[in-house]
Protein backbone atom coordinates (compact mmCIF):
# COMPACT_ATOMS: atom_id res chain seq x y z
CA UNK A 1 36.64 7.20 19.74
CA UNK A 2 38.61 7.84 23.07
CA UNK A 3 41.16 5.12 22.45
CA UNK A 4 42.34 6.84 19.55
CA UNK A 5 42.89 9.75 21.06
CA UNK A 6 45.80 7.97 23.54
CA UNK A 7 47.39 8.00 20.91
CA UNK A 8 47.29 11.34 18.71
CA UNK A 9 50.51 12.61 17.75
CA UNK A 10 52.11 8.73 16.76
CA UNK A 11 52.53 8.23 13.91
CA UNK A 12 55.23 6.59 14.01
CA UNK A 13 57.63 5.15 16.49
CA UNK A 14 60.49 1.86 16.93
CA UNK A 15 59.66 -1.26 19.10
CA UNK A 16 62.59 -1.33 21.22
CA UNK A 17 66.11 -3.02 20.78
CA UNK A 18 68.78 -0.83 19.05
CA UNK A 19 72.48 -1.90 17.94
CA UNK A 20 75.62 -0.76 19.86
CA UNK A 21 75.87 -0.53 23.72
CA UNK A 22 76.45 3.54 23.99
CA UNK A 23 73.28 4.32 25.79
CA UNK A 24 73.36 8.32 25.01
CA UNK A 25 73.78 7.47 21.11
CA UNK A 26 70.85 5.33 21.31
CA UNK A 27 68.67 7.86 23.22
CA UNK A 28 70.12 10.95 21.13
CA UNK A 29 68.96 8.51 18.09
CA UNK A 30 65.34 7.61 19.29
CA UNK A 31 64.82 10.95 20.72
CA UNK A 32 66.00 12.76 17.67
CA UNK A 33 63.90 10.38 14.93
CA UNK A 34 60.78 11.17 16.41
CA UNK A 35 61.57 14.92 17.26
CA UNK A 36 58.72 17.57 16.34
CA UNK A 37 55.47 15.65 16.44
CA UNK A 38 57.66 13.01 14.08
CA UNK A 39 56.60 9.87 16.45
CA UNK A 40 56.84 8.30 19.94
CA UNK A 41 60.58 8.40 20.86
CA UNK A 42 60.79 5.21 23.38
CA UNK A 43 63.36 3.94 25.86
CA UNK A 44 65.95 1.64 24.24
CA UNK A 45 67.23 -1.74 24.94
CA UNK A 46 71.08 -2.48 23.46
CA UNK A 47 71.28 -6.20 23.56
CA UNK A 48 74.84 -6.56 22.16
CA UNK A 49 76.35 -5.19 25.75
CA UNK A 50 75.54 -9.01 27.24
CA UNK A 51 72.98 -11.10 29.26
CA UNK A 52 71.10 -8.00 31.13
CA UNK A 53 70.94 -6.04 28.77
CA UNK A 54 68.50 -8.51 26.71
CA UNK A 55 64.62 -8.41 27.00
CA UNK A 56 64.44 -11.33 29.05
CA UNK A 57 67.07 -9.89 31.44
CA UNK A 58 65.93 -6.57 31.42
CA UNK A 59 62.24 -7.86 33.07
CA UNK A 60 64.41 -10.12 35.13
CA UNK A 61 65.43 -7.14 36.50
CA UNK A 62 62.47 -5.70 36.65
CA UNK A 63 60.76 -8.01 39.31
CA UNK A 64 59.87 -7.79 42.32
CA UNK A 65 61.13 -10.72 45.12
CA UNK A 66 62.20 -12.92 42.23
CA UNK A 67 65.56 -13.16 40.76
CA UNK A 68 67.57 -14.63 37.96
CA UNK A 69 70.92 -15.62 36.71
CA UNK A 70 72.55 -16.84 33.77
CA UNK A 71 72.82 -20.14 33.12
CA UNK A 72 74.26 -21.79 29.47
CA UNK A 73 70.78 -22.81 28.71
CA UNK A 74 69.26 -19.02 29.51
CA UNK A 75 68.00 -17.06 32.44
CA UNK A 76 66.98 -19.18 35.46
CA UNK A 77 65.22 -18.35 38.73
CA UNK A 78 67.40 -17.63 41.74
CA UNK A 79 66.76 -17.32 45.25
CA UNK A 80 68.78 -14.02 45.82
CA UNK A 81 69.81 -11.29 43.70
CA UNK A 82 73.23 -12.12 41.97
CA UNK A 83 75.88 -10.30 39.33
CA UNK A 84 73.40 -11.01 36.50
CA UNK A 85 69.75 -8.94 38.39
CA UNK A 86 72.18 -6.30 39.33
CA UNK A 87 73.69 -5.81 36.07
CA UNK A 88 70.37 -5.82 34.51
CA UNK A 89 69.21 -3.11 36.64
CA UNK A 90 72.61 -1.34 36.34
CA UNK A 91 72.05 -0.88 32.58
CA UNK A 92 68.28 0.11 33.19
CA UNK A 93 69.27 3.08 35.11
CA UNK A 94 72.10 4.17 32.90
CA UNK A 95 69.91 3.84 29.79
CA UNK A 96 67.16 5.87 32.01
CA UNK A 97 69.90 8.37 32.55
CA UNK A 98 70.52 8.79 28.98
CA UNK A 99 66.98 9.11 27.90
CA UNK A 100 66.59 11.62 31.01
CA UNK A 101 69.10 13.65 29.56
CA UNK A 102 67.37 13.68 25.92
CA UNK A 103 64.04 14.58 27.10
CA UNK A 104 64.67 17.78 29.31
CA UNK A 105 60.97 19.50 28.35
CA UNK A 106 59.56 16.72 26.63
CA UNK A 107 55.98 16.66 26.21
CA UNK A 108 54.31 13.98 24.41
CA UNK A 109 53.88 10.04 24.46
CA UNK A 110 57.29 8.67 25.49
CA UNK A 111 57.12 4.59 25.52
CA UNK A 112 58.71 1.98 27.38
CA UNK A 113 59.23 -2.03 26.97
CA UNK A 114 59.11 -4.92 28.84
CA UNK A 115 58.66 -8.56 28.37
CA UNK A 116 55.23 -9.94 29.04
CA UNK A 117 54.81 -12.53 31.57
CA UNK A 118 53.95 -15.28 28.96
CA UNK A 119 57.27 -14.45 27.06
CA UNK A 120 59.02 -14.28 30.01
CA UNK A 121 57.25 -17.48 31.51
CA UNK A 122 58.60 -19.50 28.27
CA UNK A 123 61.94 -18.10 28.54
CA UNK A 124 62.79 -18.47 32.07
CA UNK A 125 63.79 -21.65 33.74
CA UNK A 126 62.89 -22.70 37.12
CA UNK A 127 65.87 -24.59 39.45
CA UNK A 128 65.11 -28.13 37.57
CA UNK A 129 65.57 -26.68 34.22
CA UNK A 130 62.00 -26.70 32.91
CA UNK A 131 60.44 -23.39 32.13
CA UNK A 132 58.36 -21.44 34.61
CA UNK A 133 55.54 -22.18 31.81
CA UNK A 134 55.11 -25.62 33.21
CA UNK A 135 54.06 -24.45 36.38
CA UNK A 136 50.58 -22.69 36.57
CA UNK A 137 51.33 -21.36 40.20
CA UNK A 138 54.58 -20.15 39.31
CA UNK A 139 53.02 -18.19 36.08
CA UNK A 140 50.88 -16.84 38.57
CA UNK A 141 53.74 -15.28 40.93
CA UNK A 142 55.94 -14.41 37.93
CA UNK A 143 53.14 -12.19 36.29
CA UNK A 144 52.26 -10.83 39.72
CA UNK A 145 55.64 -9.73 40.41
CA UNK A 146 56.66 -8.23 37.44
CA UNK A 147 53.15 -6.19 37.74
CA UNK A 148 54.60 -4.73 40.55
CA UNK A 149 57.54 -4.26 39.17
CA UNK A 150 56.05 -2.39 36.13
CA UNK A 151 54.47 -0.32 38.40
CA UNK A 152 57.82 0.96 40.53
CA UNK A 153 59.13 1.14 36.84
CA UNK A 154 57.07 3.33 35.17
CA UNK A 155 56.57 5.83 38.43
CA UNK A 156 60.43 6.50 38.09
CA UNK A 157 60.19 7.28 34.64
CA UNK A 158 57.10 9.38 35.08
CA UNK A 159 59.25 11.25 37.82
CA UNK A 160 62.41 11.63 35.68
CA UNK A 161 60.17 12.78 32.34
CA UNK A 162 57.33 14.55 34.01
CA UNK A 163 56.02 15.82 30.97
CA UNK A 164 55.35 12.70 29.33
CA UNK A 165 53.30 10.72 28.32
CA UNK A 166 54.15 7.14 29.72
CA UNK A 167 53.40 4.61 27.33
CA UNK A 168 53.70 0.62 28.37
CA UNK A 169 54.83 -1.89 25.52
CA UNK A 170 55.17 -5.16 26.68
CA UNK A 171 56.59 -7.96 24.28
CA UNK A 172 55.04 -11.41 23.64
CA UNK A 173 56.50 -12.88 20.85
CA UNK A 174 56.13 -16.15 22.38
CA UNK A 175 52.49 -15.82 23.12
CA UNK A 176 51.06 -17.63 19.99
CA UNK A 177 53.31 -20.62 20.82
CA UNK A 178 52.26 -20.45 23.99
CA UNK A 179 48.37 -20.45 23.60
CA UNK A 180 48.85 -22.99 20.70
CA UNK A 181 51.38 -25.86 23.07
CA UNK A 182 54.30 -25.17 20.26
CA UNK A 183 56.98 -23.69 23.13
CA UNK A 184 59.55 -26.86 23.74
CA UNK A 185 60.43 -28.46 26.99
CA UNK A 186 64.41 -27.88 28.03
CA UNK A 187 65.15 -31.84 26.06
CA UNK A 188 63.39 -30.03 23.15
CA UNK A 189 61.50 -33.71 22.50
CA UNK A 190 58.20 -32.55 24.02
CA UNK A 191 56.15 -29.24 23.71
CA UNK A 192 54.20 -27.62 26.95
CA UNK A 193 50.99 -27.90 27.16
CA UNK A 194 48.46 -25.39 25.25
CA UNK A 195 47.73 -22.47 27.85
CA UNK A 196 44.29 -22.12 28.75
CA UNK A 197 43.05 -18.46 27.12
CA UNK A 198 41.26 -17.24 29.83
CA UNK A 199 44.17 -17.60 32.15
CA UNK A 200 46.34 -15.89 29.93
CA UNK A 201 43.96 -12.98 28.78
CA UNK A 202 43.34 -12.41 32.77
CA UNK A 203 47.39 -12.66 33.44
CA UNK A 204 47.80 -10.14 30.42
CA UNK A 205 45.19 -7.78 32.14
CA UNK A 206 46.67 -7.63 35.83
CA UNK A 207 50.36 -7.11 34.21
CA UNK A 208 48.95 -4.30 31.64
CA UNK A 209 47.05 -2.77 34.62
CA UNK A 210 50.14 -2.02 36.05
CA UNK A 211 50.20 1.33 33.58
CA UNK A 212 47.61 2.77 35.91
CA UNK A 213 43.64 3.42 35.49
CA UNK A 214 44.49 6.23 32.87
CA UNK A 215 47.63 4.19 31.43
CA UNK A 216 48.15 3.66 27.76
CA UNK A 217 49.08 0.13 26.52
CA UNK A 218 50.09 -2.10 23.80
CA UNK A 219 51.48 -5.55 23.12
CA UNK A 220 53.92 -6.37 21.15
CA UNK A 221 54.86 -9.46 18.44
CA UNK A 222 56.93 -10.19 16.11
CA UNK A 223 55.88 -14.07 15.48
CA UNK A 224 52.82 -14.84 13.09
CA UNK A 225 48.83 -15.28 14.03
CA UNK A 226 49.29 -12.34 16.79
CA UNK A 227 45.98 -13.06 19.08
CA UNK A 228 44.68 -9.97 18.62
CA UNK A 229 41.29 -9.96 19.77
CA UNK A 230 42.31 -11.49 22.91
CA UNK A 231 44.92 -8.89 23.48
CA UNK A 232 42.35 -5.81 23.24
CA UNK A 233 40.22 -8.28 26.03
CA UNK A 234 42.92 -7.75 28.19
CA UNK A 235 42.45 -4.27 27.66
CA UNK A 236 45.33 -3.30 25.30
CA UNK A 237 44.58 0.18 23.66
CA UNK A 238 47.22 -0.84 20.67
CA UNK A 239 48.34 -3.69 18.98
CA UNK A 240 52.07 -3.95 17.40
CA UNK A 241 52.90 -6.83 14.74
CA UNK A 242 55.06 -7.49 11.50
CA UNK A 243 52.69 -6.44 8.68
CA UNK A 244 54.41 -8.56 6.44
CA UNK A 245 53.30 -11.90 8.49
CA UNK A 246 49.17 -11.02 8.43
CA UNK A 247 46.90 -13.36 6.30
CA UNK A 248 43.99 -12.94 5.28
CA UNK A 249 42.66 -15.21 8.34
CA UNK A 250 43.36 -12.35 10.47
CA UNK A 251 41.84 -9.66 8.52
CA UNK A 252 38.45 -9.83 10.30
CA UNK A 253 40.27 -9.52 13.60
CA UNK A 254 41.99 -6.38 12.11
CA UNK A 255 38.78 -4.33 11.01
CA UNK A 256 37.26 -5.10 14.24
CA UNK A 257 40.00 -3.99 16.23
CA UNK A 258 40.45 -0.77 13.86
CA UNK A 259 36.47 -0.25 14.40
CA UNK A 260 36.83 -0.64 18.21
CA UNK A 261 39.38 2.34 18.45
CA UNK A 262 42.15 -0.39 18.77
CA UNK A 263 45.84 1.37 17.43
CA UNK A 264 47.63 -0.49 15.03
CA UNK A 265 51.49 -0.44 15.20
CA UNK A 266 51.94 -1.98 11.31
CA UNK A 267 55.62 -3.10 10.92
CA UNK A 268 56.26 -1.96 7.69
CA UNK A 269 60.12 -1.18 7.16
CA UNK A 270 62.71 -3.80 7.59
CA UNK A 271 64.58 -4.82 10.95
CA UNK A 272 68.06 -5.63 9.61
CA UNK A 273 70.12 -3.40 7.00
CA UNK A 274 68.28 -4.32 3.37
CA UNK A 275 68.85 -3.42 0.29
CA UNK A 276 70.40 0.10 -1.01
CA UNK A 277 67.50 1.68 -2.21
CA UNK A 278 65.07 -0.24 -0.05
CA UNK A 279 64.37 2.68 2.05
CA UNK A 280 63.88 5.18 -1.04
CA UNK A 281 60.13 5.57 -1.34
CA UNK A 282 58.47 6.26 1.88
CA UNK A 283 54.93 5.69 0.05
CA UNK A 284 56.37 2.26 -1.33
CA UNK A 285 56.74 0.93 2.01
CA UNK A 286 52.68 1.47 3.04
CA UNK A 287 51.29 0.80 0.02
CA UNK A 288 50.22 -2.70 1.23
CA UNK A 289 48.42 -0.61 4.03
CA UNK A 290 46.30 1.33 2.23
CA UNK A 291 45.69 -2.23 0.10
CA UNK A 292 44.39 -3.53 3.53
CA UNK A 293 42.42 -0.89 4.33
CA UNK A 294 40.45 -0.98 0.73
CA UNK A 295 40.01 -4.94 1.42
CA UNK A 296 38.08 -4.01 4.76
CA UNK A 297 36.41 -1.01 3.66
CA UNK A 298 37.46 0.84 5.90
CA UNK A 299 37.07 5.07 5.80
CA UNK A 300 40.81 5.97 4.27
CA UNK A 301 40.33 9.19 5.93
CA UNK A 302 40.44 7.16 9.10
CA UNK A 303 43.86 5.04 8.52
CA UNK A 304 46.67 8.10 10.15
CA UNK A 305 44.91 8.47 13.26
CA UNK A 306 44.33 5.04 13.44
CA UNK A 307 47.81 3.38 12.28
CA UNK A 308 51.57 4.01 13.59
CA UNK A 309 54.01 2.99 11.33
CA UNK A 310 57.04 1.12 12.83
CA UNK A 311 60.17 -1.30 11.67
CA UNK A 312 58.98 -4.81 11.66
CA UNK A 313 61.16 -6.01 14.82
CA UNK A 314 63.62 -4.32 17.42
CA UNK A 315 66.68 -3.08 15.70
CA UNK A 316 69.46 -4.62 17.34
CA UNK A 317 70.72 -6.90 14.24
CA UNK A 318 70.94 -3.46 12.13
CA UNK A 319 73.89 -1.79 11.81
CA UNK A 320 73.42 1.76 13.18
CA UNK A 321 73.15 3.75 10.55
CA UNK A 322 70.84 1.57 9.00
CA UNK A 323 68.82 1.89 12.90
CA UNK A 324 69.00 5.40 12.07
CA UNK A 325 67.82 5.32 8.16
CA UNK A 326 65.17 2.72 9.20
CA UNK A 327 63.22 5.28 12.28
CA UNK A 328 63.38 7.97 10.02
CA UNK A 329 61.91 6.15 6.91
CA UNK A 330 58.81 4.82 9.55
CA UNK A 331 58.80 8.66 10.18
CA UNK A 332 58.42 9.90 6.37
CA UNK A 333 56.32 6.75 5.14
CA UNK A 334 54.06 7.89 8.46
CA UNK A 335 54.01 11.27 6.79
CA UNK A 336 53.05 9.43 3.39
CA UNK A 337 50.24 7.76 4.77
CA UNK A 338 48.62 10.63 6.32
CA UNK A 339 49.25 13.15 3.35
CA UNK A 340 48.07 10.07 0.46
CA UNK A 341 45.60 7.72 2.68
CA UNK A 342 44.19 6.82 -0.89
C-alpha cells in the first residue's frame, strides 16, 4: 500500500513538547534518539520558556494576517502583531536554528507540529472573550490563515533541511470535545455548540493540504474517542493517539484504518517520569499491541511497517533525563515489535 510507504523507516518517533528551554539540548536530544534509522527525529516545542513558546502560541505565530496576545484568561486575537506573536516567532526560528544545526546531511522523515485549527479555534479568544469556536466565519479565516501559514512554514524548513523528509503533525486534542459540544464557554456555565462534521473534516483537509500534493500528514490526540475515521477523510496518512485510552468501541475504526494503509502512532511509553524500572522491558511496553492486533486479526507480519511507537503525550512535564530515557525506550520497544510481532 503506498501510504505505508510515507512512512518506511519510523518506527518510532516523540509528539512534540520537550522539558527545559535550551533549544540545542532539545534538538541534540531528538536528533540523537532517533539517529541511524532509530525513528523520525521532529522539531521540538519547550513550553516551560513562557506564553510563545506553548502550542497555542507557537500557531499563533504561525498565522498569517491574524495575531494574538496574552491575556490572563489565554491567547486572544489582536489586530496587530504585539510582544507576544513576535516572541512566538522569535523562539520558532531559534529552535529552527538548533534543529538546522543537528541535521547537517540528514536524510529521512524529519516532522514538525502545529496546532490544528479546531484546537486552536477552542483555545483562542476573540476581543469579547468568547472563543473563536463560536464563530463559524471566524473558524473559517482562522483555519485559512494558518493554512497559509503552514505552508510558508514548512518551505523554510524544507530549505534549511533539504534532505528531508518534511513531515506535518498537527495537534487536536480538543477535537473530540469539539465535534461532541463538551468545549466550555469563557463563564464555564455553558458548552459550544456540537461542530457540524462535515465542516470540520473539510477545515481539517484545506489546513493538512497545506503539506503539499506529495506531503505526508498526521493528526495528533492525546484526549479519548480520537475520530479517526474522519481524520483519514480529511486525508491524514497517520493517526497519533494514547494507546492506553482506546476501547474496544474504537477497535473497528482501528483495523479499518490499519487495512486502508492508515499509520498508527500508538502511545505506548509514559509522558511524565514513572516508575524506576518502568522503562526496563522494551517488549513489556507493546505487548498490549500485539494483543490488539490478535483481537483484529490482523497479519502480525504486517504490525512494524504499519505502527510507530511513540510516548503517550509531549514530554514537557518529564524531567529531562526521563525525556531522554522515554525516546529511546519508544526506540528499543520499536525494535521489539518488529524483531517479536508475535
Amino acid at each position: 500500500m503506498s501510504e505505508k510507504s510515507k512512512f518506511s523507516g519510523c518506527p518510532a518517533t516523540g509528539i512534540g513538547s520537550m522539558p527545559g528551554g535550551d533549544a540545542r539540548e532539545a534538538a541534540k536530544t531528538v536528533t540523537g534518539s532517533f539517529a541511524d534509522g532509530q525513528g523520525m527525529p521532529y522539531l521540538a516545542e519547550l513550553p516551560a520558556r513562557g506564553p510563545g513558546a506553548d502550542m497555542i502560541g507557537r500557531s499563533v505565530g504561525l498565522l498569517v494576517e491574524m495575531y494574538g496576545h496574552v491575556e490572563p484568561s489565554g491567547w486572544r486575537i489582536s489586530d496587530r502583531p504585539g510582544r507576544d506573536t513576535r516572541r512566538a516567532r522569535s523562539w520558532l526560528g531559534e529552535d529552527l536554528d538548533a534543529l538546522e544545526e543537528f541535521t547537517q546531511g540528514y536524510e529521512g522523515l524529519l516532522k514538525v507540529q502545529a496546532v490544528g485549527p479546531w484546537t486552536l479555534a477552542a483555545a483562542l479568544e476573540l476581543r469579547g472573550g468568547e472563543a473563536m469556536l463560536a464563530d463559524a466565519g471566524a473558524c473559517r479565516d482562522l483555519a485559512g490563515s494558518l493554512a497559509e501559514g503552514l505552508r510558508a512554514h514548512l518551505a523554510e524548513v524544507r530549505r534549511r533541511m533539504p534532505g528531508a523528509n518534511v513531515v506535518l503533525q498537527l495537534d487536536e486534542p480538543s477535537l473530540t470535545a469539539v465535534l461532541l459540544g463538551r468545549v466550555r464557554s469563557a463563564s464555564g456555565y455553558r458548552t459550544y455548540r456540537a461542530a457540524d462534521r462535515q465542516v470540520v473534516e473539510s477545515a481539517l483537509r484545506d489546513v493538512l493540504a497545506a503539506a503539499g500534493e506529495d506531503g505526508t500528514t498526521l493528526v495528533h490526540s492525546c484526549a479519548p474517542e480520537v475520530p479517526v475515521a474522519l481524520l483519514r477523510r480529511a486525508g491524514a496518512d497517520g493517526v497519533s493517539l494514547d494507546f492506553s485510552l482506546l476501547t474496544e468501541r474504537e477497535e473497528e475504526a482501528i483495523g479499518e484504518a490499519v487495512e486502508g494503509g492508515t499509520q498508527l502512532f500508538l502511545g505506548v511509553v509514559p509522558s511524565t517520569d514513572a516508575a524506576t524500572g518502568a522503562l526496563s522491558d522494551p517488549g513489556g511496553s507493546v505487548m498490549g499491541v500485539r494483543t490488539l492486533w490478535r483481537r483484529l486479526g490482523l497479519n502480525p507480519g504486517t504490525l512494524a511497517e504499519s505502527v510507530t511507537i511513540t510516548p503517550t503525550c509531549g514530554l514537557a512535564g518529564a524531567s529531562p533525563a526521563y525525556a531522554r530515557t522515554a525516546l529511546a525506550h519508544s526506540a528499543r520497544a520499536a525494535r521489539s515489535l518488529a524483531d517479536n510481532p508475535e
